[in-house]
C-alpha atoms as a PDB file:
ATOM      1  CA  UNK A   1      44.026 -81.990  12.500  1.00  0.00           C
ATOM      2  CA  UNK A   2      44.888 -78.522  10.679  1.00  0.00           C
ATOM      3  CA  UNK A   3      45.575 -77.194   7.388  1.00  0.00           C
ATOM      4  CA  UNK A   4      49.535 -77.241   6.749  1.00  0.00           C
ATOM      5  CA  UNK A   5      50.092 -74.223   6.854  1.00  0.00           C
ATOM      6  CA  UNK A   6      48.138 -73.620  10.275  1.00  0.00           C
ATOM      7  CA  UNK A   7      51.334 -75.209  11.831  1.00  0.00           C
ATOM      8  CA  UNK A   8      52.330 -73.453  14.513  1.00  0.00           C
ATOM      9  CA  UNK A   9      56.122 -72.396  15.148  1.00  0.00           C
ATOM     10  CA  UNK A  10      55.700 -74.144  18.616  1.00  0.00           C
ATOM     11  CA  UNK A  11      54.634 -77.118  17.497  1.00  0.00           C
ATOM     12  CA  UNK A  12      57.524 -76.957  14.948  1.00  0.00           C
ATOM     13  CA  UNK A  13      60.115 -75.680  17.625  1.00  0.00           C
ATOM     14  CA  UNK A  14      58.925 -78.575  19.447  1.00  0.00           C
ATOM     15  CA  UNK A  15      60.104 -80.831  17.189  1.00  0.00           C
ATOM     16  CA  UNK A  16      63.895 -80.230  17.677  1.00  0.00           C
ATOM     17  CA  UNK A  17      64.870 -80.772  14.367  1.00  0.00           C
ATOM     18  CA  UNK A  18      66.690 -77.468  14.613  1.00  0.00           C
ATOM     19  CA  UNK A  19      64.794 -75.494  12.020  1.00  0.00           C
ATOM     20  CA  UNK A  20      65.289 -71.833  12.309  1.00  0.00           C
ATOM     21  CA  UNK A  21      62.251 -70.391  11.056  1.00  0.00           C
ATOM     22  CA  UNK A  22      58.416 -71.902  10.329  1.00  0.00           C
ATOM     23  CA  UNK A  23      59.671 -71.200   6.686  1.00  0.00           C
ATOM     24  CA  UNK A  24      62.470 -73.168   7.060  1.00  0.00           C
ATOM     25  CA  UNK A  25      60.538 -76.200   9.208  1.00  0.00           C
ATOM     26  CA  UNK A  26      57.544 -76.096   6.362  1.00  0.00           C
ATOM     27  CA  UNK A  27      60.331 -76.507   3.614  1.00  0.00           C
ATOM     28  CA  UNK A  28      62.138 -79.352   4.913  1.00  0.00           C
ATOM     29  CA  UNK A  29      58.772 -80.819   5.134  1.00  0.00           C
ATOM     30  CA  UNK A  30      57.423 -80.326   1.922  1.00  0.00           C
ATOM     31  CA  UNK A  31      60.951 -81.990   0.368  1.00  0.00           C
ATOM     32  CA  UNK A  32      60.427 -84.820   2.642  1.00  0.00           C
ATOM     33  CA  UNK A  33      56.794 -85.524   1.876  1.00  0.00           C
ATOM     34  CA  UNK A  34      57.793 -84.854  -2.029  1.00  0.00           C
ATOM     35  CA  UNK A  35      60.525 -86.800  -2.249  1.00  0.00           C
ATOM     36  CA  UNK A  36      58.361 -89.819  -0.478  1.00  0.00           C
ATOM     37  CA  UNK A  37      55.461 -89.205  -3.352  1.00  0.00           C
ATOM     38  CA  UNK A  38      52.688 -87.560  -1.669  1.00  0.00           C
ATOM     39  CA  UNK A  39      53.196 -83.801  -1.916  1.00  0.00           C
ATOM     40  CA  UNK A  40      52.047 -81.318   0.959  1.00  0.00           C
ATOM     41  CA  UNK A  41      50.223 -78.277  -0.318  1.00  0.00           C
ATOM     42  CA  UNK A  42      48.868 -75.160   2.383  1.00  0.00           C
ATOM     43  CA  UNK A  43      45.419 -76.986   2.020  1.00  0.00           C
ATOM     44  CA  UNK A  44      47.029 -80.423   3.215  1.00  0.00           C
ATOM     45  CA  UNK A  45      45.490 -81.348   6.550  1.00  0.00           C
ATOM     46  CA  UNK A  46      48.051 -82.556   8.592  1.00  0.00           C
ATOM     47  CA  UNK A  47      48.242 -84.411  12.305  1.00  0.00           C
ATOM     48  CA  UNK A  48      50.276 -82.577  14.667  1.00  0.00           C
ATOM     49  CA  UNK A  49      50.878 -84.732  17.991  1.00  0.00           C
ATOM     50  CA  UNK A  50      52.802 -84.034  21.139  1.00  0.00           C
ATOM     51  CA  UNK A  51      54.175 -86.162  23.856  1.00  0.00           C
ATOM     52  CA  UNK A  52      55.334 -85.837  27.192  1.00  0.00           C
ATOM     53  CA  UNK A  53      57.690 -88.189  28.673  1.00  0.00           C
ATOM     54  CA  UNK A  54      56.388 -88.663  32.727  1.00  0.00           C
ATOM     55  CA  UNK A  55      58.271 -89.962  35.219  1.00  0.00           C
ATOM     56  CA  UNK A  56      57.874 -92.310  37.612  1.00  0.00           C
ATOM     57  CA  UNK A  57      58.089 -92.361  40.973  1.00  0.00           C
END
């Protein structure tokens, strides 16, 4: 758990959503999170997870 705007651009990059800045990734995410009715400000503490797909063998 973070702060917003302690997002890192890897994390964003990550996401493959195509953004092509951490500007650009934080303001597609603030519309989003408007639009839905809870706003994201820099204080916001936000969940960033990760996964990795493993293989079988």
């Amino acid at each position: 758990m973070k702060p917003f705007t302690e997002v890192t651009w890897e994390h964003a990059e990550a996401e493959g959503e195509g953004d092509a800045s951490l500007e650009d990734w934080r303001d597609v995410h603030r519309r989003f999170w408007d639009r839905s009715g809870t706003p994201v400000e820099d204080h916001t503490v936000v969940v960033c997870l990760a996964f990795r797909v493993a293989g079988c063998s």
